[in-house]
Protein backbone atom coordinates (compact mmCIF):
# COMPACT_ATOMS: atom_id res chain seq x y z
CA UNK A 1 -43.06 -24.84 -45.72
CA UNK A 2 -45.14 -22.39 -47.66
CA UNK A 3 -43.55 -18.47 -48.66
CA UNK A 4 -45.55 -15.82 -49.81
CA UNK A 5 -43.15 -12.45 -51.38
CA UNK A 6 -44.79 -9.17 -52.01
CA UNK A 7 -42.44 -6.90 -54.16
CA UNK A 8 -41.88 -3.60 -52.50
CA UNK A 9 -42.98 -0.75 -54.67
CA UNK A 10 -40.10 1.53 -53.17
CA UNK A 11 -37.07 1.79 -50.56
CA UNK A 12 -35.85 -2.04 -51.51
CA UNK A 13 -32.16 -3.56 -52.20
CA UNK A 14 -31.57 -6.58 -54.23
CA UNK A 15 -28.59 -9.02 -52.69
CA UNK A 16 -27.42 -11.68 -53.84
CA UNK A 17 -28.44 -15.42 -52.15
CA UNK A 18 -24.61 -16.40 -51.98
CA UNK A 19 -23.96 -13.12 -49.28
CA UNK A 20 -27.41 -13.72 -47.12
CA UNK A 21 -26.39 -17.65 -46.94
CA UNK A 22 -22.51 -17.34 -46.64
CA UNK A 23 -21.26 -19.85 -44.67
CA UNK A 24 -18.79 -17.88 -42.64
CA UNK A 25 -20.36 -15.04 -41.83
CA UNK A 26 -22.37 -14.62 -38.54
CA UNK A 27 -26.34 -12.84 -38.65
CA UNK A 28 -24.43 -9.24 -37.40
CA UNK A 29 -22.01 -9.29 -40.33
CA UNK A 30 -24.77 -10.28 -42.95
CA UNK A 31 -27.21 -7.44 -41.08
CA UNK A 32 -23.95 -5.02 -41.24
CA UNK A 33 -22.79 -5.58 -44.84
CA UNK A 34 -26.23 -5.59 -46.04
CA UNK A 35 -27.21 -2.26 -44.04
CA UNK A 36 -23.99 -0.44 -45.20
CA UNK A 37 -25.06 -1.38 -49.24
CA UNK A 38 -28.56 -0.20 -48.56
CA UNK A 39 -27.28 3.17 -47.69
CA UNK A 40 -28.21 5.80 -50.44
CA UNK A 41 -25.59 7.19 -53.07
CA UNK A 42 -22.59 9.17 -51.71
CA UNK A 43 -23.45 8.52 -47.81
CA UNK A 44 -20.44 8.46 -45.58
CA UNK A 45 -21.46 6.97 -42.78
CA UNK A 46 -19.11 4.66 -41.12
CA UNK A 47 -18.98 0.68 -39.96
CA UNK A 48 -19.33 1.89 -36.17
CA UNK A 49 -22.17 4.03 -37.09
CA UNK A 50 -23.83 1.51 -38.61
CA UNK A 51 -23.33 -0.87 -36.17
CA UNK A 52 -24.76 1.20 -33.21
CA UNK A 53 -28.42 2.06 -35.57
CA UNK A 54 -28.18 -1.23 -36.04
CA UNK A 55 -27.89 -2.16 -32.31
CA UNK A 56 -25.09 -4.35 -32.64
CA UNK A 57 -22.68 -4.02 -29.82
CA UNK A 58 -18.88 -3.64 -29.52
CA UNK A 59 -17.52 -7.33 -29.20
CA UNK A 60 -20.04 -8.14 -31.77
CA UNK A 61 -19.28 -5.46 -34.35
CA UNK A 62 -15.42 -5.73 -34.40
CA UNK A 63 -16.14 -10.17 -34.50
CA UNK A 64 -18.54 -9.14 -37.67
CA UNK A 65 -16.01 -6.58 -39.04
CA UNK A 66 -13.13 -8.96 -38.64
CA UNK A 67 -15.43 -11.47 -40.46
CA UNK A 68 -15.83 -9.30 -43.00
CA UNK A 69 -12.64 -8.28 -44.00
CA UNK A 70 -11.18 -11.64 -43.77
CA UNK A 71 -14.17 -12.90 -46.65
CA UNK A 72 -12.82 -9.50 -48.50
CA UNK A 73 -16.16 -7.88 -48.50
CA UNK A 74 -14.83 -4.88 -46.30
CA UNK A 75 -11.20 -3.02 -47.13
CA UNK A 76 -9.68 -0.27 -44.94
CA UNK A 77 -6.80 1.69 -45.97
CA UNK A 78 -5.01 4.66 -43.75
CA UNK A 79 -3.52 8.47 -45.70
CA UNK A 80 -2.47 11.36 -44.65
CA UNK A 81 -5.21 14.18 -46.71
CA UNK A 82 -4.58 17.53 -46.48
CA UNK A 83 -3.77 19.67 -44.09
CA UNK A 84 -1.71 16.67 -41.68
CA UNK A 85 -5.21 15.43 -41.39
CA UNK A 86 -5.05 11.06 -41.01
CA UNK A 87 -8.03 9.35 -42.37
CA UNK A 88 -9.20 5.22 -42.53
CA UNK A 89 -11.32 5.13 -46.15
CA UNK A 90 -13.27 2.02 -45.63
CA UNK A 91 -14.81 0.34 -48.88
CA UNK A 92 -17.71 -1.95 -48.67
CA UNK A 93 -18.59 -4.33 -51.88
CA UNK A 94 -22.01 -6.51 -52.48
CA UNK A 95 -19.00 -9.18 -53.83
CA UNK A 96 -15.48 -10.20 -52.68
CA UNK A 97 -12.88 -7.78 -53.67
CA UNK A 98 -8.92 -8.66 -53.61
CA UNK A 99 -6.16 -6.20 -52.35
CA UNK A 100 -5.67 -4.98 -55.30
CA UNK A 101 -8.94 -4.63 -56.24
CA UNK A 102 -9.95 -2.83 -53.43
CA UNK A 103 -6.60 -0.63 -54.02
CA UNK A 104 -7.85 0.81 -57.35
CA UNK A 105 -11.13 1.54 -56.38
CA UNK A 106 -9.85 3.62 -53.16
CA UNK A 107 -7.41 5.07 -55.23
CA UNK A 108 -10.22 6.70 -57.75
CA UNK A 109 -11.92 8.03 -54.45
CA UNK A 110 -11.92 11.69 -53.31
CA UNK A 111 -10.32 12.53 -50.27
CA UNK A 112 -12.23 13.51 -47.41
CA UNK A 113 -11.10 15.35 -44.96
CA UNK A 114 -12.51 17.36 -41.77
CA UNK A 115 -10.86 19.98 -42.90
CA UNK A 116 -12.75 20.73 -45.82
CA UNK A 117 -16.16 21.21 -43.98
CA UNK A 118 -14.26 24.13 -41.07
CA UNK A 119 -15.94 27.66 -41.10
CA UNK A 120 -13.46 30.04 -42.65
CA UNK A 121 -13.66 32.28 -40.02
CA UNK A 122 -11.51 29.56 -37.79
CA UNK A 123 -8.67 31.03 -39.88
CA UNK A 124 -5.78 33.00 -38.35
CA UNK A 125 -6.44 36.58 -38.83
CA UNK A 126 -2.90 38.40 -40.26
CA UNK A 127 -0.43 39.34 -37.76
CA UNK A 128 -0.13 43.37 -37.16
CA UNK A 129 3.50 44.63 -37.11
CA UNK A 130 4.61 45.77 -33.73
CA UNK A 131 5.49 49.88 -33.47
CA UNK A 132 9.17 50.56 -33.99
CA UNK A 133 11.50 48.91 -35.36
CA UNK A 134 12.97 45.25 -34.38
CA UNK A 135 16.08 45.16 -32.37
CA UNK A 136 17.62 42.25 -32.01
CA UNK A 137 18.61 41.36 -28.19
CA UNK A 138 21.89 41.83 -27.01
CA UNK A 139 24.04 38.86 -26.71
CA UNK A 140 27.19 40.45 -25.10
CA UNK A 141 28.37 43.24 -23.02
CA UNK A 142 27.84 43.45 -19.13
CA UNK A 143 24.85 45.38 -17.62
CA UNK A 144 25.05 49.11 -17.46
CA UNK A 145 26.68 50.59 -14.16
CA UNK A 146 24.93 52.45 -11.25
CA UNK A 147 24.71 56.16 -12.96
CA UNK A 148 24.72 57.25 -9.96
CA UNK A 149 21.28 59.25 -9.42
CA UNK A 150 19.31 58.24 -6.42
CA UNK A 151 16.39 56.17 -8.55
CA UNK A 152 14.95 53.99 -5.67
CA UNK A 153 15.27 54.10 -2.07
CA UNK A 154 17.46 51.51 -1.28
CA UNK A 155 19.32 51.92 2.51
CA UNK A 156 22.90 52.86 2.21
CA UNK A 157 25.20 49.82 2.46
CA UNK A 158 27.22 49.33 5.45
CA UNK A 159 31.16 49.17 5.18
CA UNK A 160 32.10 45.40 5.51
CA UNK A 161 34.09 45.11 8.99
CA UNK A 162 36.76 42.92 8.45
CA UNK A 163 36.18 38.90 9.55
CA UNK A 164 36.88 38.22 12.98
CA UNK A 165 39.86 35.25 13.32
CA UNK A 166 38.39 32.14 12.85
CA UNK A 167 37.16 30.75 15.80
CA UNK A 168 38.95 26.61 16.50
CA UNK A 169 36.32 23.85 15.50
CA UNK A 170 35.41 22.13 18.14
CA UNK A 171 36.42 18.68 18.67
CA UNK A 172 34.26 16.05 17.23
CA UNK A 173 32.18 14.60 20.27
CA UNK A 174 32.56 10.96 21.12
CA UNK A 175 29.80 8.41 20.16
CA UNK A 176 28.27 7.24 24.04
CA UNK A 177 27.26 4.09 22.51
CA UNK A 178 30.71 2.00 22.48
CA UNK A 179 31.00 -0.96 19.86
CA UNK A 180 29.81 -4.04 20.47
CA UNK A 181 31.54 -6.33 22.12
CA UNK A 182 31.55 -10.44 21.78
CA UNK A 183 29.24 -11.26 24.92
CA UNK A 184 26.30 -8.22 23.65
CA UNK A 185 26.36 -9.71 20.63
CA UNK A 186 26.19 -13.58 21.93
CA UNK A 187 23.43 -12.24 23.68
CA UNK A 188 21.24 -10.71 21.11
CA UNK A 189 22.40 -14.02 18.93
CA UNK A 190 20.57 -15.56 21.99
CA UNK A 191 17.25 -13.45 22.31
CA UNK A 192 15.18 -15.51 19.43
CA UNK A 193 15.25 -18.35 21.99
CA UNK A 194 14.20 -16.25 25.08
CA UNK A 195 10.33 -16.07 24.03
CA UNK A 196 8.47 -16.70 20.98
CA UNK A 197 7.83 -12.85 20.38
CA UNK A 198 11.19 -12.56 19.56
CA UNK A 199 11.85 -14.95 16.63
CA UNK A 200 11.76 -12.53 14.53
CA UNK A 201 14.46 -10.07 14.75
CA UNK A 202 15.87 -8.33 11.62
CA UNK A 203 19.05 -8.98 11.23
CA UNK A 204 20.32 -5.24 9.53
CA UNK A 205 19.39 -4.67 13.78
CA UNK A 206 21.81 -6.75 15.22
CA UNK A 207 24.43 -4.43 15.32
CA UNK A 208 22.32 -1.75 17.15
CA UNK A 209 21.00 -4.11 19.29
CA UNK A 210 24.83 -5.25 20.31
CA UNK A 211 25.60 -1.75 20.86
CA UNK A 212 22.52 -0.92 23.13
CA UNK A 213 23.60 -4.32 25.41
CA UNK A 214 27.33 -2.86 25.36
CA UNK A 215 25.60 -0.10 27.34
CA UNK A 216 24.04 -2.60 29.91
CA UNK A 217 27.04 -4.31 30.25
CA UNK A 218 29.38 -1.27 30.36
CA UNK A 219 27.43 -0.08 33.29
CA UNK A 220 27.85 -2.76 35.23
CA UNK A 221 24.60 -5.50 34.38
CA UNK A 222 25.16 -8.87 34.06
CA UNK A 223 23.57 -10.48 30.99
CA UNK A 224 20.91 -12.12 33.50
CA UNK A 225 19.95 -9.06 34.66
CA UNK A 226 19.55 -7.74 30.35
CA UNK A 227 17.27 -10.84 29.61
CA UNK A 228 15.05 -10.09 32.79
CA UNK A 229 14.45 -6.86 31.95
CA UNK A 230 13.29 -7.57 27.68
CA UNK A 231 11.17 -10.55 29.32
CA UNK A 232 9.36 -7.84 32.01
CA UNK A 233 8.95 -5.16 29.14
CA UNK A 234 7.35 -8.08 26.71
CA UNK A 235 3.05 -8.00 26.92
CA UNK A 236 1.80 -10.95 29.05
CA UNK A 237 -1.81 -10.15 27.99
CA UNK A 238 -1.41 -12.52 24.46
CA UNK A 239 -0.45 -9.26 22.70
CA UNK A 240 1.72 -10.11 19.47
CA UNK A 241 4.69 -8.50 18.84
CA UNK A 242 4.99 -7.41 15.14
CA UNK A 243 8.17 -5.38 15.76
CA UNK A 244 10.24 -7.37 18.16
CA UNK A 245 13.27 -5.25 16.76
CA UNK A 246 11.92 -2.07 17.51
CA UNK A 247 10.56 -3.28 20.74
CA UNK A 248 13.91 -4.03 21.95
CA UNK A 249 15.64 -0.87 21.25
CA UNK A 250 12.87 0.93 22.97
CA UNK A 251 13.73 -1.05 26.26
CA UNK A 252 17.36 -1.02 25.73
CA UNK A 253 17.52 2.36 24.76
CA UNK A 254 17.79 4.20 28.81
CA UNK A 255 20.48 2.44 30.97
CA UNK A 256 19.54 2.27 35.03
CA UNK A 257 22.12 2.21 37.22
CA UNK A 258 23.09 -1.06 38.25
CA UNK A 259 22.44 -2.44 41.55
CA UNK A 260 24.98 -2.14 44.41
CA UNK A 261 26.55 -5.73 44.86
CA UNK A 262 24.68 -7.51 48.26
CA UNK A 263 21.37 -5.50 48.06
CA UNK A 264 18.68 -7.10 45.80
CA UNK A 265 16.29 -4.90 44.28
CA UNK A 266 12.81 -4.84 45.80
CA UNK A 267 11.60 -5.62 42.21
CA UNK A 268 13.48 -8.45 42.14
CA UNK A 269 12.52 -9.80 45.79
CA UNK A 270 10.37 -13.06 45.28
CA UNK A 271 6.96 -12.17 46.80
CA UNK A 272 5.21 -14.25 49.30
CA UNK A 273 3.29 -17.17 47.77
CA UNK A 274 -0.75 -16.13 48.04
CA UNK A 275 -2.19 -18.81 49.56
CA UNK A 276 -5.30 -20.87 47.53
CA UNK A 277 -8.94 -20.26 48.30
CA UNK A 278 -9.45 -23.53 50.33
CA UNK A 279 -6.27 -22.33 52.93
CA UNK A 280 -7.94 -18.73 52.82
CA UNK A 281 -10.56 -19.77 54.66
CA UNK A 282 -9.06 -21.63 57.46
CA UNK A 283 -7.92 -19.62 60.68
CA UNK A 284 -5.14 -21.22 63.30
CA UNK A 285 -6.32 -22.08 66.65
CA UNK A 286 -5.11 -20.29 69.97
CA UNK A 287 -5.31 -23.30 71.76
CA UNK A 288 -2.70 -24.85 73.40
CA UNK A 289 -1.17 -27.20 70.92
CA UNK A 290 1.94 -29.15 70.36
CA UNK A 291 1.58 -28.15 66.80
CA UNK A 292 0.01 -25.20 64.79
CA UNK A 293 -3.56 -26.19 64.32
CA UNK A 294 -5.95 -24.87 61.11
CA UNK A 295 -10.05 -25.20 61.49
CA UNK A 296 -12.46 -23.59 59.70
CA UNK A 297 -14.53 -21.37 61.64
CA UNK A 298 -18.15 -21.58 62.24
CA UNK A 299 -18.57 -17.80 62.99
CA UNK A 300 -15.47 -15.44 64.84
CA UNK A 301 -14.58 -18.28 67.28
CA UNK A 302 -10.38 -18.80 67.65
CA UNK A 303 -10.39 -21.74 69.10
CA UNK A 304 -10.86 -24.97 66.96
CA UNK A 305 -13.40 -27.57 68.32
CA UNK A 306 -11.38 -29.74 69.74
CA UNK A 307 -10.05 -26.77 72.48
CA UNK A 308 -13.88 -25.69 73.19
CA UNK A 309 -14.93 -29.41 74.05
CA UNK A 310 -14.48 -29.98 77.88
CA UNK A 311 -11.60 -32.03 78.99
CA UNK A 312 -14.14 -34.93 80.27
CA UNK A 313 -15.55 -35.67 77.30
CA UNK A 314 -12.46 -35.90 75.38
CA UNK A 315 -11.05 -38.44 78.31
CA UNK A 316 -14.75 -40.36 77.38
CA UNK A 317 -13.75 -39.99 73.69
CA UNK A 318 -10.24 -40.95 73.77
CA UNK A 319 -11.85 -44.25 76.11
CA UNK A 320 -13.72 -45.27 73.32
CA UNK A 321 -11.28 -45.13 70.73
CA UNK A 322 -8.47 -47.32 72.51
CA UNK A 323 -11.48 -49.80 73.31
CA UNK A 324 -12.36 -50.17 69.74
């Protein structure tokens, strides 16, 4: 390895070969600390300053600036200058400096503030007295009467009329919804096993729910008739119920009448069965039968085959048969 040095005629620092090869200090706090002592006489500029002409970034300058402190080449102190103002005096040394060290030095250090550089036409102006002289504002007394003059144009007040008698408070009206009774609530207790929408009920609801099944009952439905009508009102489409709670007190919240006893409800009439698509397309014979008799037609005939083939051949047929 060959090195060739040319001594600068101008602009040049010397360091020492124990801070460029320290051990425990990283290439961006050697490049920091060695930027910050080549800085001319009586510059102020700061660590983060440096730092960013340098091009060193933020997790990198405060890892180089802890690194710095910690090998005592950097010291930071915190005062209170004039004028309130708080300042950080940092103090960077080409050598290790202790606490106290570092203390003495600061402490023969003039205090800079921001103050000291403000224009001095930022500074209050003097206050101008006020015409007259100060009064000090009442603290007792009342406020002065009407004098009587007419100074606005207020509308003349109207003699009070004396209070009519008090009128009786009505009667508190009765709550339509009566409490609920031991079969409402076995019933909502119940309704988590009626479907799978309903499994999950709040229970702060129960109560409400019991009341709105008092209702039901109260009018006359039996508890069948209740768990019909929640299954009907429940979506058969695959819909999922995320309020089953609120679902129920919309359904329970009007009361029908209930059915007269002997007369079933035309909703609740079973319907005819439909037939299937192989029986749909089968039509019953008007032959003469023993027995109704289903073919499937050809075309519009109404008789099956059997009826349209002519009695002869059938005896011919019917021959054959016993013979085999």
């Amino acid at each position: 390895m060959y090195r060739h040095h040319i001594a600068p005629p101008r602009a040049f620092s010397q360091f020492s070969h124990d801070l460029i090869r320290h051990p425990r200090l990283s290439s961006d706090a050697v490049r920091l600390l060695t930027w910050q002592l080549s800085l001319p006489d009586g510059a102020r500029e700061s660590l983060s300053r440096t730092a960013e002409r340098a091009r060193i970034g933020a997790c990198a300058f405060t890892r180089a600036k802890r690194q710095l402190k910690e090998e005592g080449f950097v010291h930071e102190r915190r005062l209170q200058g004039p004028g309130g103002h708080w300042i950080t005096q940092q103090l960077v040394s080409n050598v290790p400096l202790s606490a106290a060290e570092a203390a003495k030095i600061l402490a023969r250090m003039p205090v800079h503030t921001p103050s000291a550089d403000a224009a001095p036409q930022v500074a209050p102006s003097p206050r101008l007295p006020a015409v007259g002289v100060p009064t000090p504002p009442r603290t007792d007394g009342h406020p002065q009467k009407d004098p009587g003059e007419n100074t606005s144009h207020r509308p003349a007040e109207r003699k009070r009329q004396p209070d009519p008698a008090p009128k009786p408070e009505p009667a508190p009206e009765t709550s339509e919804t009566p409490e609920p009774t031991e079969a409402a609530r076995a019933l909502v207790a119940a309704l988590p096993h009626l479907s799978p929408d309903l499994r999950r009920i709040p229970r702060g609801m129960h109560d409400e729910l019991a009341r709105l099944v008092s209702r039901w009952l109260a009018a006359g439905h039996t508890p069948t008739a209740v768990r019909t009508h929640i299954l009907r009102g429940l979506p058969d489409d695959g819909t999922p119920v995320h309020r089953p709670g609120g679902l129920l007190r919309y359904l329970l919240r009007d009361v029908p009448p209930a059915p007269v006893p002997g007369i079933t409800p035309a909703s609740e009439q079973p319907t005819p069965a439909r037939p299937s698509s192989r029986l749909a397309a089968l039509r019953e014979c008007e032959g003469d039968h023993v027995q109704a008799t289903l073919f499937r037609p050809a075309g519009d005939e109404t008789r099956c085959p059997r009826c349209l083939t002519p009695p002869s051949l059938r005896a011919a047929a019917g021959t054959a048969v016993r013979r085999a």
